[in-house]
Structure formats: C-alpha cells, structure tokens
N, C-alpha and C. Protein backbone atom coordinates (compact mmCIF):
# COMPACT_ATOMS: atom_id res chain seq x y z
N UNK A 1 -77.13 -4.70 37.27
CA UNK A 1 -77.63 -5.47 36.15
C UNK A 1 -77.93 -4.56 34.95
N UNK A 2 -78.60 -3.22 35.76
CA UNK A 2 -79.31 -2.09 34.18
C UNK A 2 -77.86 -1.63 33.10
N UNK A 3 -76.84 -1.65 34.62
CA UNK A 3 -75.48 -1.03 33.83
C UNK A 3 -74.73 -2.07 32.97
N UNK A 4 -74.73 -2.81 33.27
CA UNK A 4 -74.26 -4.39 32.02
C UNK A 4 -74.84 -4.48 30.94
N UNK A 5 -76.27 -4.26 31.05
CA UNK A 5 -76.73 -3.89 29.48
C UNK A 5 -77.02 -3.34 29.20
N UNK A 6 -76.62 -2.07 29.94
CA UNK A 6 -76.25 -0.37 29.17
C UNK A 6 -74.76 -0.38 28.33
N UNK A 7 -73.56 -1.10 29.23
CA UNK A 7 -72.63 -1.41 28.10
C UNK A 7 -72.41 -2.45 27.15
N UNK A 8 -73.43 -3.41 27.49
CA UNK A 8 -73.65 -4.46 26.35
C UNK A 8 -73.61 -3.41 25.31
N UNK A 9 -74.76 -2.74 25.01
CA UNK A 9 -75.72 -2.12 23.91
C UNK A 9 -74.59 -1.05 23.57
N UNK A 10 -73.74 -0.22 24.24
CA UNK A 10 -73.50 1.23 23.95
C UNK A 10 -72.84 1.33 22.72
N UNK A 11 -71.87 0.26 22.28
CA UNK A 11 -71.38 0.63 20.85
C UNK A 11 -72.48 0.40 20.06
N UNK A 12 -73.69 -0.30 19.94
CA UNK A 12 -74.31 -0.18 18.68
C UNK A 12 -75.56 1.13 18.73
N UNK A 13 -75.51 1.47 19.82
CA UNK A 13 -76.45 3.03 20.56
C UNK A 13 -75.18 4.07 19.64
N UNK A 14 -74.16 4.33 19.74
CA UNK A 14 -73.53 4.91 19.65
C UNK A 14 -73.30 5.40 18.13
N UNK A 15 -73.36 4.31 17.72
CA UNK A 15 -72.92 3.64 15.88
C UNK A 15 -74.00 4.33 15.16
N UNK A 16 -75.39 3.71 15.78
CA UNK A 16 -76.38 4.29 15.09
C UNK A 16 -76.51 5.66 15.21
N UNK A 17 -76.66 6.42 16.37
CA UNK A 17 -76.47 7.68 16.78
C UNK A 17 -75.77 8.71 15.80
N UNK A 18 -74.58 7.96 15.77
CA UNK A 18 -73.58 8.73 14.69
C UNK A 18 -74.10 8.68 12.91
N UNK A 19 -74.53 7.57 12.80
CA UNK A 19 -74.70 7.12 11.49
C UNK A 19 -75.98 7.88 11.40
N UNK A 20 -76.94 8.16 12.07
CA UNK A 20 -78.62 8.88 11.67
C UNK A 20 -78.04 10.41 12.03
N UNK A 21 -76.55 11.21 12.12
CA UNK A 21 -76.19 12.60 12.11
C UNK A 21 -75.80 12.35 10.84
N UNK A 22 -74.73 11.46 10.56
CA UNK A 22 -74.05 11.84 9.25
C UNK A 22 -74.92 11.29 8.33
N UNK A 23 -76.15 10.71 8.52
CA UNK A 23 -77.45 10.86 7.23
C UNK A 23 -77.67 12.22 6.76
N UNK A 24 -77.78 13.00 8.36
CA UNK A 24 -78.12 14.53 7.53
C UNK A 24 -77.20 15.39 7.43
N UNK A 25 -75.86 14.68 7.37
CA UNK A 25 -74.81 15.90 6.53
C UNK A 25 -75.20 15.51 5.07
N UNK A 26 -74.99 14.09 4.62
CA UNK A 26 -74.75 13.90 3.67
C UNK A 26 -76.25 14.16 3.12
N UNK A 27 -77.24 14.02 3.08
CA UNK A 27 -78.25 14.55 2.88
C UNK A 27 -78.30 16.14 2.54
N UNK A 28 -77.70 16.99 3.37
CA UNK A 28 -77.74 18.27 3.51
C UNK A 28 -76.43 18.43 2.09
N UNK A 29 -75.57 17.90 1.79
CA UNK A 29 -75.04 18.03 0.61
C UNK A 29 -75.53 17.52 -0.68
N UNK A 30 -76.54 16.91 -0.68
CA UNK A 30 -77.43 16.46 -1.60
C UNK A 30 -78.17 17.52 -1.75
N UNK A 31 -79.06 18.05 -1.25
CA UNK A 31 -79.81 18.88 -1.25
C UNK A 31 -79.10 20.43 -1.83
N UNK A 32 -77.92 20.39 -1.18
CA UNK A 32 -77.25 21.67 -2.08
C UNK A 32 -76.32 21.59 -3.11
N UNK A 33 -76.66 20.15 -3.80
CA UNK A 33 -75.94 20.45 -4.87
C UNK A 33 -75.55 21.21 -6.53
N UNK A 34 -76.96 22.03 -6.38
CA UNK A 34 -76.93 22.98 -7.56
C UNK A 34 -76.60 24.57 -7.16
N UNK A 35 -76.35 24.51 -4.90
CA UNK A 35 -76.09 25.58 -4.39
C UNK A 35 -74.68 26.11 -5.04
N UNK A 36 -74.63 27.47 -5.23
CA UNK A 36 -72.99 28.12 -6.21
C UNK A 36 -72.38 28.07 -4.54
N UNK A 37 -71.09 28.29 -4.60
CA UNK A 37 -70.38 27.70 -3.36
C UNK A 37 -70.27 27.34 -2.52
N UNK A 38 -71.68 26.41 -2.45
CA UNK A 38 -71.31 25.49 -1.01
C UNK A 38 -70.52 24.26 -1.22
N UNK A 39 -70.23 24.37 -0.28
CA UNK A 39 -69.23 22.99 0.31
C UNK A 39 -69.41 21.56 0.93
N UNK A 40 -69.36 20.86 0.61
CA UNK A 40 -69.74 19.91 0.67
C UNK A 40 -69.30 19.81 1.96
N UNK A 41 -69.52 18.70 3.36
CA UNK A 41 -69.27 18.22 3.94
C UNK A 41 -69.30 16.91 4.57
N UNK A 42 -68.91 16.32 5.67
CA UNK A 42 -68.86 14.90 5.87
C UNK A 42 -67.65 15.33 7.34
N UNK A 43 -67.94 13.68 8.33
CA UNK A 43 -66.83 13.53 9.46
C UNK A 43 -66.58 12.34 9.52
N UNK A 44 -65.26 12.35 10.10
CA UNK A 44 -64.93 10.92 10.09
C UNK A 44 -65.19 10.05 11.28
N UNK A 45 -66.55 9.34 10.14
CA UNK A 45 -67.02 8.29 11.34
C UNK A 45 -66.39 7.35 12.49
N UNK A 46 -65.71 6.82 11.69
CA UNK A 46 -64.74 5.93 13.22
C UNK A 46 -63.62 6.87 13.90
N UNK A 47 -63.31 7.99 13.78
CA UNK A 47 -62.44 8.67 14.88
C UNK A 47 -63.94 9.20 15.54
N UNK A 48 -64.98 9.55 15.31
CA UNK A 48 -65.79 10.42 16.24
C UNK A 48 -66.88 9.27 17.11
N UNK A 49 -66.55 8.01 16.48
CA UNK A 49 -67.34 6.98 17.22
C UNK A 49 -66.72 6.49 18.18
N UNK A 50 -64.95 6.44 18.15
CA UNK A 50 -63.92 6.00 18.95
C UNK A 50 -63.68 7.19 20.21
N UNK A 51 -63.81 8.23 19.51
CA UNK A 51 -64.35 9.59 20.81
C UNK A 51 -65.69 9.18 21.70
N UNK A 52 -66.38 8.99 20.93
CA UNK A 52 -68.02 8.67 21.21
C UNK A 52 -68.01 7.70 22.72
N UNK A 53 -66.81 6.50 22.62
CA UNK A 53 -66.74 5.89 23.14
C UNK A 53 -66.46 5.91 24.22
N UNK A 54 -64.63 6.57 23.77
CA UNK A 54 -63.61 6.67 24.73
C UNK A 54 -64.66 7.81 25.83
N UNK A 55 -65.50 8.99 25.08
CA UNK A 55 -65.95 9.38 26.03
C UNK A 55 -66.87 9.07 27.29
N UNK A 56 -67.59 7.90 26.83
CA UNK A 56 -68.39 7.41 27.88
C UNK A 56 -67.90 6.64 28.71
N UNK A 57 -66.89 6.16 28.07
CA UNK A 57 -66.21 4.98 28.88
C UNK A 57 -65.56 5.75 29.93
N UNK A 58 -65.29 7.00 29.75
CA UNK A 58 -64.14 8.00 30.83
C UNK A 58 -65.12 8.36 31.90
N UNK A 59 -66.69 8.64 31.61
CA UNK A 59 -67.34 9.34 31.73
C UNK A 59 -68.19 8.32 32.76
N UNK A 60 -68.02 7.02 32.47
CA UNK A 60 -68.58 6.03 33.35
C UNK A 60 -69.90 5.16 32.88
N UNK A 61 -70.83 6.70 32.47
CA UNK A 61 -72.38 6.59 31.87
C UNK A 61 -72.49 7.07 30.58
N UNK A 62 -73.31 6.68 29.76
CA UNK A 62 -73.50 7.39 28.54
C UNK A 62 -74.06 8.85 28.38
N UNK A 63 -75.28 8.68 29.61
CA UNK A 63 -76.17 9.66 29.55
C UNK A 63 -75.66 10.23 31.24
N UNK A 64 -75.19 11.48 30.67
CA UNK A 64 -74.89 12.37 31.77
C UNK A 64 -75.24 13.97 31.74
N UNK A 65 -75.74 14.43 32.73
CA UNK A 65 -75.97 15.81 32.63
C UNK A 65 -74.78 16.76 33.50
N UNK A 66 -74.87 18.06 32.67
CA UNK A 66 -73.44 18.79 33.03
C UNK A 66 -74.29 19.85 33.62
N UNK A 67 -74.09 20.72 34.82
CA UNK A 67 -75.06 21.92 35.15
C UNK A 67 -74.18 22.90 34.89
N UNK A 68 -74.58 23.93 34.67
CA UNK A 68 -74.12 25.04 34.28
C UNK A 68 -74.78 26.01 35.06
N UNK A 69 -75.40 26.05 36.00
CA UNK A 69 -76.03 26.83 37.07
C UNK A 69 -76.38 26.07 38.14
N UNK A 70 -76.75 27.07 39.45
CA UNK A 70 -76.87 25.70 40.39
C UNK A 70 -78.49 26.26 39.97
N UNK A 71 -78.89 26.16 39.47
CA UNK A 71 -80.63 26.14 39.15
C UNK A 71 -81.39 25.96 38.03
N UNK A 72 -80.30 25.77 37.08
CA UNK A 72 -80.23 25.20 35.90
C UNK A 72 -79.61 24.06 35.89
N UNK A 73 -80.23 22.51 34.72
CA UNK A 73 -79.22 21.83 34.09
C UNK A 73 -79.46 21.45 32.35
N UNK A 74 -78.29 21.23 32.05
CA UNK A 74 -78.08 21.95 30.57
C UNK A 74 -77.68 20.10 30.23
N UNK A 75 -78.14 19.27 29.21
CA UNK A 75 -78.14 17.86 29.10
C UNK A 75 -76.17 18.47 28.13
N UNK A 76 -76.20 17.41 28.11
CA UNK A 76 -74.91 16.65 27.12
C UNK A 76 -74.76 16.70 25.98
N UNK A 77 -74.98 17.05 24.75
CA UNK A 77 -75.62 16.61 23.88
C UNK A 77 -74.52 16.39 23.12
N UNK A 78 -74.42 15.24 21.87
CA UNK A 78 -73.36 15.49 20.66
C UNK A 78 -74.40 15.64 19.70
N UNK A 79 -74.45 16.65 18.82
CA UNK A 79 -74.68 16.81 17.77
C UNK A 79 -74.27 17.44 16.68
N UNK A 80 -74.70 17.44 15.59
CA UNK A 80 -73.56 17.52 14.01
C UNK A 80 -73.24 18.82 14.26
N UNK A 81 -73.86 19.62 15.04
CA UNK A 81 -72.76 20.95 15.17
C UNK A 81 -71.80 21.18 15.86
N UNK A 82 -71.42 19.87 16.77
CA UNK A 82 -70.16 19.77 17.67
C UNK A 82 -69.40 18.41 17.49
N UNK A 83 -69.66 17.97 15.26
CA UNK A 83 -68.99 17.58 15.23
C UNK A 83 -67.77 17.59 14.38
N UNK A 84 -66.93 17.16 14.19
CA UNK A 84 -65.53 18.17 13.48
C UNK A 84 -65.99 17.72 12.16
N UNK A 85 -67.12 18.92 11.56
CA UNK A 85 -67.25 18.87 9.94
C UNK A 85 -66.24 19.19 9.41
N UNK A 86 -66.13 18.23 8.25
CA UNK A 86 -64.52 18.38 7.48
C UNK A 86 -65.10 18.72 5.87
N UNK A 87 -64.73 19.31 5.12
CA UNK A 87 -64.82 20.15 3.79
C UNK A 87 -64.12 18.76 3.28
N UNK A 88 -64.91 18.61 1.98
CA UNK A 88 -64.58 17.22 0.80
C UNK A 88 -64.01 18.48 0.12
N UNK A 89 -62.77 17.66 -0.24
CA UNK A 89 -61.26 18.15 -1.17
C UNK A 89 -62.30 17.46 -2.64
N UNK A 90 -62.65 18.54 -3.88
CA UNK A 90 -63.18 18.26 -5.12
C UNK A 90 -62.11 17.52 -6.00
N UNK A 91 -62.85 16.40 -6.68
CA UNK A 91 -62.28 15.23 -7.78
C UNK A 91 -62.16 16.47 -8.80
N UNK A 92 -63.18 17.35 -9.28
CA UNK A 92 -63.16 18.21 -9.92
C UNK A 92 -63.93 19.63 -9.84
N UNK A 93 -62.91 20.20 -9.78
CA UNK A 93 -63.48 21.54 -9.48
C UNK A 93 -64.88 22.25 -9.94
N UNK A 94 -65.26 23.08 -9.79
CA UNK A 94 -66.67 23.77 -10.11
C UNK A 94 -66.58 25.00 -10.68
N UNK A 95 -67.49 25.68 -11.80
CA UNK A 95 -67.52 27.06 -12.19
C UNK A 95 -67.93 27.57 -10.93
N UNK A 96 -68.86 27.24 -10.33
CA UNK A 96 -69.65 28.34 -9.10
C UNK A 96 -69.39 27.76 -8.30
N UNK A 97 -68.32 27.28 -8.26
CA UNK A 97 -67.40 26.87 -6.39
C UNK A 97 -68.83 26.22 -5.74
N UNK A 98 -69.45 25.14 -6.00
CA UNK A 98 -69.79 24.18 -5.82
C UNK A 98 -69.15 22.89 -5.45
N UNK A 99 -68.80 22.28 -4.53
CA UNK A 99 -67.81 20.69 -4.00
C UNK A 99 -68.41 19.50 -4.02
N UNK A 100 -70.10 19.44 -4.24
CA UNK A 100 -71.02 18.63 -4.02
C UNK A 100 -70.43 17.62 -5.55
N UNK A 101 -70.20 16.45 -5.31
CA UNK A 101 -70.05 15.33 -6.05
C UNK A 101 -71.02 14.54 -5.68
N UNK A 102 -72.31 14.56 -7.07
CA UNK A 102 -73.56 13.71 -6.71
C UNK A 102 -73.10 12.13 -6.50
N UNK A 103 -72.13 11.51 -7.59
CA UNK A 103 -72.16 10.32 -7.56
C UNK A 103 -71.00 9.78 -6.00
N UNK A 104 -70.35 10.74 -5.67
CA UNK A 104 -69.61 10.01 -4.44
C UNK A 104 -70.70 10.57 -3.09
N UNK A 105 -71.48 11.88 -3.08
CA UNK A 105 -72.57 11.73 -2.23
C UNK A 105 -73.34 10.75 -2.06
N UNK A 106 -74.01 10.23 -3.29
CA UNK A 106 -75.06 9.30 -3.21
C UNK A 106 -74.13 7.79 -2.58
N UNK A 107 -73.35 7.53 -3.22
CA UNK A 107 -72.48 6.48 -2.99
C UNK A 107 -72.65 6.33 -1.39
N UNK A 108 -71.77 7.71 -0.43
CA UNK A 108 -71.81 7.72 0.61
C UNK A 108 -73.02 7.63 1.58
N UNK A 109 -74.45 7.91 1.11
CA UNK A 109 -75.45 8.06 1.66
C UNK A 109 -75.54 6.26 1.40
N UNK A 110 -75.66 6.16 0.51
CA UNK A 110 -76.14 4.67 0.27
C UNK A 110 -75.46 3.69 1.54
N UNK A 111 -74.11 3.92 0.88
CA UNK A 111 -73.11 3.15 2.23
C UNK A 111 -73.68 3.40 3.58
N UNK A 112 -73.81 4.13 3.91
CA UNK A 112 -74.28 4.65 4.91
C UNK A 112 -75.74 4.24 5.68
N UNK A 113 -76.45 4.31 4.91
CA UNK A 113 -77.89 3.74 4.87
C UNK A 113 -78.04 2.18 5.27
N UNK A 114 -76.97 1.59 4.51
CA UNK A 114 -77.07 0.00 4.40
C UNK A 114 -76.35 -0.28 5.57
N UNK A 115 -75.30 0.37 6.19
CA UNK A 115 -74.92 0.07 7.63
C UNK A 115 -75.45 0.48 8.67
N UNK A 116 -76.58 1.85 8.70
CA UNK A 116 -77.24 2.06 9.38
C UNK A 116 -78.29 0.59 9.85
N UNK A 117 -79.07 0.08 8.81
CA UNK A 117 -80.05 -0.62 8.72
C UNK A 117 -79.03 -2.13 9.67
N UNK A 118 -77.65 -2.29 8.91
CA UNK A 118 -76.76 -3.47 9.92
C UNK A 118 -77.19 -3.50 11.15
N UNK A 119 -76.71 -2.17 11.52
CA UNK A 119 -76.58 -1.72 12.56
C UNK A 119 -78.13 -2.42 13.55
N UNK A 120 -78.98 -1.82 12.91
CA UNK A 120 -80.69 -1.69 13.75
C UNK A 120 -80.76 -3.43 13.58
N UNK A 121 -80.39 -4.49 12.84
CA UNK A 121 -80.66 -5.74 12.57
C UNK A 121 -80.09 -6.11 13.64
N UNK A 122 -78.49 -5.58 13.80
CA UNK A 122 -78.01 -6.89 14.81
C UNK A 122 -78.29 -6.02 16.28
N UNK A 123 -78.68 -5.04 16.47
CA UNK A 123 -79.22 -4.42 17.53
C UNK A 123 -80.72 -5.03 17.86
N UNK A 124 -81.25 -5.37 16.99
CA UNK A 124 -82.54 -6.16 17.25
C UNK A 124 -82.55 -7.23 17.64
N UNK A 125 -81.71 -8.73 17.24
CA UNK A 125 -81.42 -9.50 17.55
C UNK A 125 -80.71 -9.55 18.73
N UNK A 126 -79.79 -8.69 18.78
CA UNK A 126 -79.39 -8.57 20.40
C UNK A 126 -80.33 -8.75 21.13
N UNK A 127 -81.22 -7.70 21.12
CA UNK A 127 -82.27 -7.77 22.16
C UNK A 127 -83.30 -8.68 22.46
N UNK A 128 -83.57 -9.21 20.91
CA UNK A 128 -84.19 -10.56 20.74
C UNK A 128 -83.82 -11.84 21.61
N UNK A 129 -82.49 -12.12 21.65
CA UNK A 129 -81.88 -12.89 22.51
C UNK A 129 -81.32 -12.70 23.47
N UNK A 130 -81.34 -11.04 24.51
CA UNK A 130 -81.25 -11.22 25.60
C UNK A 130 -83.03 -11.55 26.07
N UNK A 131 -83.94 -10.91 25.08
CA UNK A 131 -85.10 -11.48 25.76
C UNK A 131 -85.68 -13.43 25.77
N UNK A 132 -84.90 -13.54 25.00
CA UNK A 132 -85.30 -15.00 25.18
C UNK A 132 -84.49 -15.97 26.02
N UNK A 133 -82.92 -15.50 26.40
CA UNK A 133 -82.54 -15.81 27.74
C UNK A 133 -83.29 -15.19 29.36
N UNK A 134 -83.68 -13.70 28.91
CA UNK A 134 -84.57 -13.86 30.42
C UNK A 134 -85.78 -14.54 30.93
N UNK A 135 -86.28 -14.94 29.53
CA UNK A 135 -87.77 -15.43 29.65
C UNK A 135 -87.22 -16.85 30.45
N UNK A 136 -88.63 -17.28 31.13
CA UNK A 136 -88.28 -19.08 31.51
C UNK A 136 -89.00 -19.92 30.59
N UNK A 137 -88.71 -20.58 31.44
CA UNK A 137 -89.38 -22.16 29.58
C UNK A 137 -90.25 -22.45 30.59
C-alpha cells in the first residue's frame, strides 16, 4: 500500500526536488551578476527529471542507499553538483566576460518559482484527497 503512494507522489517529489536545485543555480547567477567572468549557468530541467525518473523507476525505490564499505553507508544523493551544469551561450557579449543576463535570469527564476509553487498546490491537493478518501463518513 506505502509503495503505491510512494509512486503515486514520485513525479511531483521529483519535480519539486529539481525545481528548489535549479532555484539555486539561477539564484547563484543572480547574485554574480556584476562578477567579471563568471558564467552563468542553468540544466535542463526535463532531460534531468526524465533521468530523475527513469532512475527510480530502474532502481525500484526512490530512496536507496549505496554502501561503499562494509561498515560504512554513503546515502544517494542528486545534487546541483552532479548535475550536468550547462554554460548560457550570451545574447550579448560582456567587457569582463560576464554571461549573466539579468532580464532572461530573472525571467527564468520567475518561471521557475511560479511552477515550483504549481507544483506544491497540486501536490497538496493530492494529498488532500487521498486524505479524504481514507477518512470514513
């Protein structure tokens, strides 16, 4: 029964997951945008959510631990440093090799933000109405 609505839930566990990492890329390129050559970055959300997937789905469980000693165990983790950050190609170039584009950053954070929040709504209601099918009348 726990595992049915462990995969009920896992794409929108997953979605959000991804979407509250790539808050703090795009965040983290906000923040350096008066930095002289940094680079902007960003990943592409639906190939690493379709990984996200395909991996659990291969994997059986979402949450799995890998040991790496027999006396050690070392968790699973995905995070933005194992995920394929990709360098934004500049609309227009920079004197101090700067890539940060405030108005397509902000754009992207925004987008981002407002599907995050999708995301937590219809994840709430989910749960809203599996709890009001388990309840009895």
């Amino acid at each position: 029964m726990i595992d049915k609505l462990d995969n009920e839930l896992r794409f929108q566990q997953d979605a959000m997951s991804l979407r509250a990492e790539r808050q703090q890329v795009l965040a983290n390129n906000i923040a350096n945008a008066d930095t002289p050559n940094f680079r902007a970055r960003d990943f592409d959300f639906s190939a690493e959510l379709a990984s996200s997937l395909q991996k659990s789905h291969t994997q059986g469980r979402g949450m799995t631990l890998a040991t790496t000693s027999d006396r050690h165990l070392h968790a699973d983790s995905s995070s933005v440093s194992s995920r394929d950050l990709l360098y934004r190609v500049p609309d227009q170039p920079s004197l101090d090799g700067n890539t940060v584009d405030m108005d397509r950053e902000r754009a992207q954070f925004t987008d981002n933000a407002v599907r995050y929040q999708a995301s937590l709504t219809f994840l709430s209601s989910r749960l809203q109405s599996l709890k009001t099918a388990m309840q009895s009348e």
